[in-house]
C-alpha atoms as a PDB file:
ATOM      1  CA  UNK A   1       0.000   0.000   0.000  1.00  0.00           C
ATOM      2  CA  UNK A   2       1.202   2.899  -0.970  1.00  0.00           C
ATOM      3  CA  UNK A   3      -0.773   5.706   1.427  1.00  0.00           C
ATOM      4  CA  UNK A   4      -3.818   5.108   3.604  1.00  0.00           C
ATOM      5  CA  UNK A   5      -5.986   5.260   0.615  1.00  0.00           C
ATOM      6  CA  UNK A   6      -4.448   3.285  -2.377  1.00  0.00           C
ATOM      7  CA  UNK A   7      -7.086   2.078  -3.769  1.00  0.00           C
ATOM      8  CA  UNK A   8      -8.718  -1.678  -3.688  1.00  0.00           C
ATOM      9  CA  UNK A   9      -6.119  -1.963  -1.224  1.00  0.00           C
ATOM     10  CA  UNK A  10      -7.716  -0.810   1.986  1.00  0.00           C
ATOM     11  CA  UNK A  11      -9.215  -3.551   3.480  1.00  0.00           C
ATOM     12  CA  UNK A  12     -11.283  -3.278   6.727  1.00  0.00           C
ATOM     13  CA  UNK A  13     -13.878  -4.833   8.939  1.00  0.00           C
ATOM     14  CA  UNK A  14     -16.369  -3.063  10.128  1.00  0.00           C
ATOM     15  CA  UNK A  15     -18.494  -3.860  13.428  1.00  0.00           C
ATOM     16  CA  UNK A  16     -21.707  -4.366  13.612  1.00  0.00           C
ATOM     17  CA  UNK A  17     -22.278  -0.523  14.737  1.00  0.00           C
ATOM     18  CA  UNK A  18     -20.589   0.510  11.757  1.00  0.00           C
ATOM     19  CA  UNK A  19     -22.001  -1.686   9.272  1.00  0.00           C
ATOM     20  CA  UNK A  20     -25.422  -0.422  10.084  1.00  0.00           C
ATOM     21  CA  UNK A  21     -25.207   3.026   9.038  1.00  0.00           C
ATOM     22  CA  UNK A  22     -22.899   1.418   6.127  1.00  0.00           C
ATOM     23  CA  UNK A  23     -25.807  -0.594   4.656  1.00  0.00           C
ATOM     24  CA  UNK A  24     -28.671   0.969   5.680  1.00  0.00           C
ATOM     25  CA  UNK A  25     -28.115   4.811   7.293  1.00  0.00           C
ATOM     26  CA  UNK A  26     -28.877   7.761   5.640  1.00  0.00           C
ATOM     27  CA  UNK A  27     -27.092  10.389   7.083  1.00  0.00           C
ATOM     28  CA  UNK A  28     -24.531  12.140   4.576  1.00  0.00           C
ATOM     29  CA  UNK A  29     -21.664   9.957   6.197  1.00  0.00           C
ATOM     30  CA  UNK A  30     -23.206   7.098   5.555  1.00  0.00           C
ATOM     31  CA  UNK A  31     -24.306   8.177   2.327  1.00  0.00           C
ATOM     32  CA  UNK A  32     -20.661   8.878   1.341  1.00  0.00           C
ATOM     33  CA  UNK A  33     -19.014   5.928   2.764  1.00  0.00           C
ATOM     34  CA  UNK A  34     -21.100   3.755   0.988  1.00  0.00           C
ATOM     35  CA  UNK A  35     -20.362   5.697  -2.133  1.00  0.00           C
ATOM     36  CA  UNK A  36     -16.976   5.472  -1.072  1.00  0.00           C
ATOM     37  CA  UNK A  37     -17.082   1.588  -0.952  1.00  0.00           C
ATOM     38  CA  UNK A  38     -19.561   1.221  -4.386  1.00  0.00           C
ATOM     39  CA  UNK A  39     -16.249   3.143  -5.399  1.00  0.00           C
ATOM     40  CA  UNK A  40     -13.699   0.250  -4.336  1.00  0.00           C
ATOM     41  CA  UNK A  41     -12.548   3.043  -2.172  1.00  0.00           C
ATOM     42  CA  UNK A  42     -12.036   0.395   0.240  1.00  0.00           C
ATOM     43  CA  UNK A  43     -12.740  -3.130   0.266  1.00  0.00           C
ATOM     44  CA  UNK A  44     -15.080  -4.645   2.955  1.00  0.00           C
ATOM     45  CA  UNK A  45     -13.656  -8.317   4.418  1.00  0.00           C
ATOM     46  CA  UNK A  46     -16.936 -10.244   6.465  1.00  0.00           C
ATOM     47  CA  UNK A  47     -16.676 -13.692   8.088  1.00  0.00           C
ATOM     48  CA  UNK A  48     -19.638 -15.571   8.531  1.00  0.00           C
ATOM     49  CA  UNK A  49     -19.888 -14.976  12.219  1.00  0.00           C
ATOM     50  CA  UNK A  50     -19.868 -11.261  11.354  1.00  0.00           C
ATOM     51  CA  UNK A  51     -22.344 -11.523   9.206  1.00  0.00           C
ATOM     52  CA  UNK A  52     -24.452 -13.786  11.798  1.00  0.00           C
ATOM     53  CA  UNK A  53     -23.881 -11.163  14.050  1.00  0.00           C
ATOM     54  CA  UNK A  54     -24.939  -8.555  12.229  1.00  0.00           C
ATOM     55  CA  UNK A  55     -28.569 -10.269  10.966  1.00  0.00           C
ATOM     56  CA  UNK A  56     -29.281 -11.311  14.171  1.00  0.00           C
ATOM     57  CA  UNK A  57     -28.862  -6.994  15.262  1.00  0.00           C
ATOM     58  CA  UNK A  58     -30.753  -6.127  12.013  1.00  0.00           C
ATOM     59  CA  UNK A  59     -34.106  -8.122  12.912  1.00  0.00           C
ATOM     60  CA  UNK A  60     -34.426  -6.445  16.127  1.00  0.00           C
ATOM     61  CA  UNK A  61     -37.301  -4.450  16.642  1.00  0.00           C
ATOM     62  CA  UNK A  62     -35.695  -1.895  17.905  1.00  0.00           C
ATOM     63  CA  UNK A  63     -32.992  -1.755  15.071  1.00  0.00           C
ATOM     64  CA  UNK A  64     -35.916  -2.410  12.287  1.00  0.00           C
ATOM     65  CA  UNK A  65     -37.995   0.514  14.117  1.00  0.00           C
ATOM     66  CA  UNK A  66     -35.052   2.978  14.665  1.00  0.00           C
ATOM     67  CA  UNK A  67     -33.998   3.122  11.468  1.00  0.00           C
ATOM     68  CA  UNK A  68     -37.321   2.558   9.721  1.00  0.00           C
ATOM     69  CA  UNK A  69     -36.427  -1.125   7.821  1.00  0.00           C
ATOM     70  CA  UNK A  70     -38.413  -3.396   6.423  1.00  0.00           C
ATOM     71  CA  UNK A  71     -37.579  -7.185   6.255  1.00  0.00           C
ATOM     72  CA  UNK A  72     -37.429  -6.829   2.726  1.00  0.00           C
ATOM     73  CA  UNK A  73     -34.819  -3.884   3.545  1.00  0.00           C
ATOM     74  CA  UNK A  74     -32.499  -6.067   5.993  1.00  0.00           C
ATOM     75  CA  UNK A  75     -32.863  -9.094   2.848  1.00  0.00           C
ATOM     76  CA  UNK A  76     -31.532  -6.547   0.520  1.00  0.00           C
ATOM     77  CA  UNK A  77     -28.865  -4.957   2.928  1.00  0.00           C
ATOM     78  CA  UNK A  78     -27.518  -8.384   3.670  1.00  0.00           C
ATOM     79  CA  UNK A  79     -27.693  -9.484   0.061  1.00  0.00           C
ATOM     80  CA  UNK A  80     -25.763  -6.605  -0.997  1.00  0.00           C
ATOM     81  CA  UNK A  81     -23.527  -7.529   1.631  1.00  0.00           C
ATOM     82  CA  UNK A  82     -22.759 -10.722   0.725  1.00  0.00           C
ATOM     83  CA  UNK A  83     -22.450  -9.844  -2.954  1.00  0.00           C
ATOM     84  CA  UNK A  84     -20.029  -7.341  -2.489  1.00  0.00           C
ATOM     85  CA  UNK A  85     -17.916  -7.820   0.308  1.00  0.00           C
ATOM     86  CA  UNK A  86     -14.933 -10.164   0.543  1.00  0.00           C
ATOM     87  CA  UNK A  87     -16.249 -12.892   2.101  1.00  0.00           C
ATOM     88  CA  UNK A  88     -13.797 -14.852   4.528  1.00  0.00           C
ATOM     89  CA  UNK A  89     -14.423 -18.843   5.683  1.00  0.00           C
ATOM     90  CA  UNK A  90     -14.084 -17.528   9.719  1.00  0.00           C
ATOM     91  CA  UNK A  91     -11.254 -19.714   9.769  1.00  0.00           C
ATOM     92  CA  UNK A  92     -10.072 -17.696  13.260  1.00  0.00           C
ATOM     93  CA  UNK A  93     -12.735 -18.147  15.932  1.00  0.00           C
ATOM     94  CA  UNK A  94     -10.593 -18.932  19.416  1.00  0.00           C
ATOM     95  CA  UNK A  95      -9.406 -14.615  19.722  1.00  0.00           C
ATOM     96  CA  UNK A  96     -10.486 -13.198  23.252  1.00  0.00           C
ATOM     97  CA  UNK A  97      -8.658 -10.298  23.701  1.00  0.00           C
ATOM     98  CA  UNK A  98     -11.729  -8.611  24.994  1.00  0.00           C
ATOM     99  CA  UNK A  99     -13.270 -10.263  28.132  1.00  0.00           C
ATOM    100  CA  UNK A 100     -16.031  -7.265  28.914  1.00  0.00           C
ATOM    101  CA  UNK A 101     -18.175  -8.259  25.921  1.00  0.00           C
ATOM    102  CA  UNK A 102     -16.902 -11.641  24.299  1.00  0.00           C
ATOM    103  CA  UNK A 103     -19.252 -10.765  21.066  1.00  0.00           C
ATOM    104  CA  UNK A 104     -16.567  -8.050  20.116  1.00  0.00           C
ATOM    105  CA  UNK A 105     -14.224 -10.806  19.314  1.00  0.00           C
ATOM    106  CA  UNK A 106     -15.733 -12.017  16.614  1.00  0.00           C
ATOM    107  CA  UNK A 107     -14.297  -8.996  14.765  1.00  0.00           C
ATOM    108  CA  UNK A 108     -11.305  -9.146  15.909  1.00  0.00           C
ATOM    109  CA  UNK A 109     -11.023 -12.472  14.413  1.00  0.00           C
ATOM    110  CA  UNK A 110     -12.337 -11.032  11.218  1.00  0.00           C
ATOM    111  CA  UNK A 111      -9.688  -8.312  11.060  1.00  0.00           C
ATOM    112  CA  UNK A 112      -6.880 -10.826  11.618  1.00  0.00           C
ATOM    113  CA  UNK A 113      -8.286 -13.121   9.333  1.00  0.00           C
ATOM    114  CA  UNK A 114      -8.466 -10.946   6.765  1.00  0.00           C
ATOM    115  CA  UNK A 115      -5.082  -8.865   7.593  1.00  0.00           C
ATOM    116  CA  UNK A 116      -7.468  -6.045   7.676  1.00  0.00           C
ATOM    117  CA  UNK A 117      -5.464  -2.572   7.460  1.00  0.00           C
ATOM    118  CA  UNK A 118      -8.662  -0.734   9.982  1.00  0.00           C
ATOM    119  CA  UNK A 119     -11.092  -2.490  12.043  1.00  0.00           C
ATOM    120  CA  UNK A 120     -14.004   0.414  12.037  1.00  0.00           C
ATOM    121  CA  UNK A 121     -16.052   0.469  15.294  1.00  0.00           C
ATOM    122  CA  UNK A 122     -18.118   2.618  17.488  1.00  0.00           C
ATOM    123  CA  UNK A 123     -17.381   0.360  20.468  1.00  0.00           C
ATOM    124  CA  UNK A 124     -15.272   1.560  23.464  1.00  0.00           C
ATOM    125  CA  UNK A 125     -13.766  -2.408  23.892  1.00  0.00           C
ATOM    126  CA  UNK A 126     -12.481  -2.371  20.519  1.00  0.00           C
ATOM    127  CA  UNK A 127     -11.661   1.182  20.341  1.00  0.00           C
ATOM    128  CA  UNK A 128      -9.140   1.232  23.614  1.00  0.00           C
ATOM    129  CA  UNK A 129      -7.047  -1.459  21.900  1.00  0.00           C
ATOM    130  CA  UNK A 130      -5.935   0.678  19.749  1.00  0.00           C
ATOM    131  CA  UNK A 131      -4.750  -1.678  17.377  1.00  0.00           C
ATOM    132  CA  UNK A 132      -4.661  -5.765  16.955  1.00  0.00           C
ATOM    133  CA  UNK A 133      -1.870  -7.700  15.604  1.00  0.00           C
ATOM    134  CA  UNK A 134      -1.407  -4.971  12.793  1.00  0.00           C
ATOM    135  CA  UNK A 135      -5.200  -3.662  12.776  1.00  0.00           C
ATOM    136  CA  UNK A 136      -5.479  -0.046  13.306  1.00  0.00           C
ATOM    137  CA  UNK A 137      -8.928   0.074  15.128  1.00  0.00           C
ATOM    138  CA  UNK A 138     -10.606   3.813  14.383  1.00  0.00           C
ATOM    139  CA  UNK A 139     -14.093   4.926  15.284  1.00  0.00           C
ATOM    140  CA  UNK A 140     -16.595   5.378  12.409  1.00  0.00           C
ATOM    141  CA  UNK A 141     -15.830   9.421  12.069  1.00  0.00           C
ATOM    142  CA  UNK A 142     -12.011   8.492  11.918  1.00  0.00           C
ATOM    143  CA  UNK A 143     -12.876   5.787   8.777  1.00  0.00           C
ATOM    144  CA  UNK A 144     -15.094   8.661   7.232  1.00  0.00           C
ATOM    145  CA  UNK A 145     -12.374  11.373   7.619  1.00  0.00           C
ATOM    146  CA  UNK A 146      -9.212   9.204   6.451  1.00  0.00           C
ATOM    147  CA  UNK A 147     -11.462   8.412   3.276  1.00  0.00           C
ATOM    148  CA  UNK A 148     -12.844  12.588   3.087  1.00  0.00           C
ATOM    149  CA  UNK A 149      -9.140  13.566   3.412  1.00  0.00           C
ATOM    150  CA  UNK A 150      -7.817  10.938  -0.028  1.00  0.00           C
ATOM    151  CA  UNK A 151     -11.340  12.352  -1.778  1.00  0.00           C
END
């Protein structure tokens, strides 16, 4: 990589708090970082417990109410998902760096499956690591800037 935005070669994982507005939000971040990853600004890496994760937060009531989805809108989010991210096998399932909330492994895992340059969060466990065997992990507003400031 040649900078922090050569392109196609940014890979990251996004958590589940970040994928949201990703897939589904439509405030003008998430508007451009999805433009920004339609772009190949960035490629998206998913395992399949991220992506269990993720439905199972999606068909929430609260989640489906909150941001006004559909079922047919969570299909068609996770479709899009699955067509266009890089899809992993989850071959890494055993991390536990963090012991407060043993769900925010899972994307740990993802990130060093994938040799993931950001893991993109909005979660205070992942944040405070800082980073993970080579994983810078940035809050949602740090992804969106580092992309805004390569634009």
């Amino acid at each position: 990589m040649t900078g922090p935005l050569a392109a196609a070669d940014l890979l990251v994982v996004l958590d589940t708090n970040a994928l949201l507005p990703l897939l589904v939000g439509k405030t003008r971040r998430a508007l451009f970082l999805r433009q920004a990853w339609q772009d190949r600004r960035f490629i998206l890496a998913v395992t399949p417990l991220i992506t269990e994760e993720l439905t199972r937060v999606m068909h929430y009531p609260d989640v489906l109410r909150k941001l006004a989805l559909t079922p047919t809108d969570v299909d068609e989010a996770l479709t899009n998902l699955h067509q266009r991210a890089c899809n992993l096998p989850g071959m890494y399932e055993g991390v536990a760096a963090v012991k407060a909330d043993l769900s925010d492994n899972v994307f740990l895992a993802g990130a060093l499956e994938a040799g993931a340059d950001y893991l993109v969060t909005q979660d205070a466990h992942l944040l405070n690591l800082k980073y993970y065997h080579g994983t810078q992990i940035v809050s949602l507003d740090q992804f969106a800037q580092l992309l805004w400031a390569g634009h």
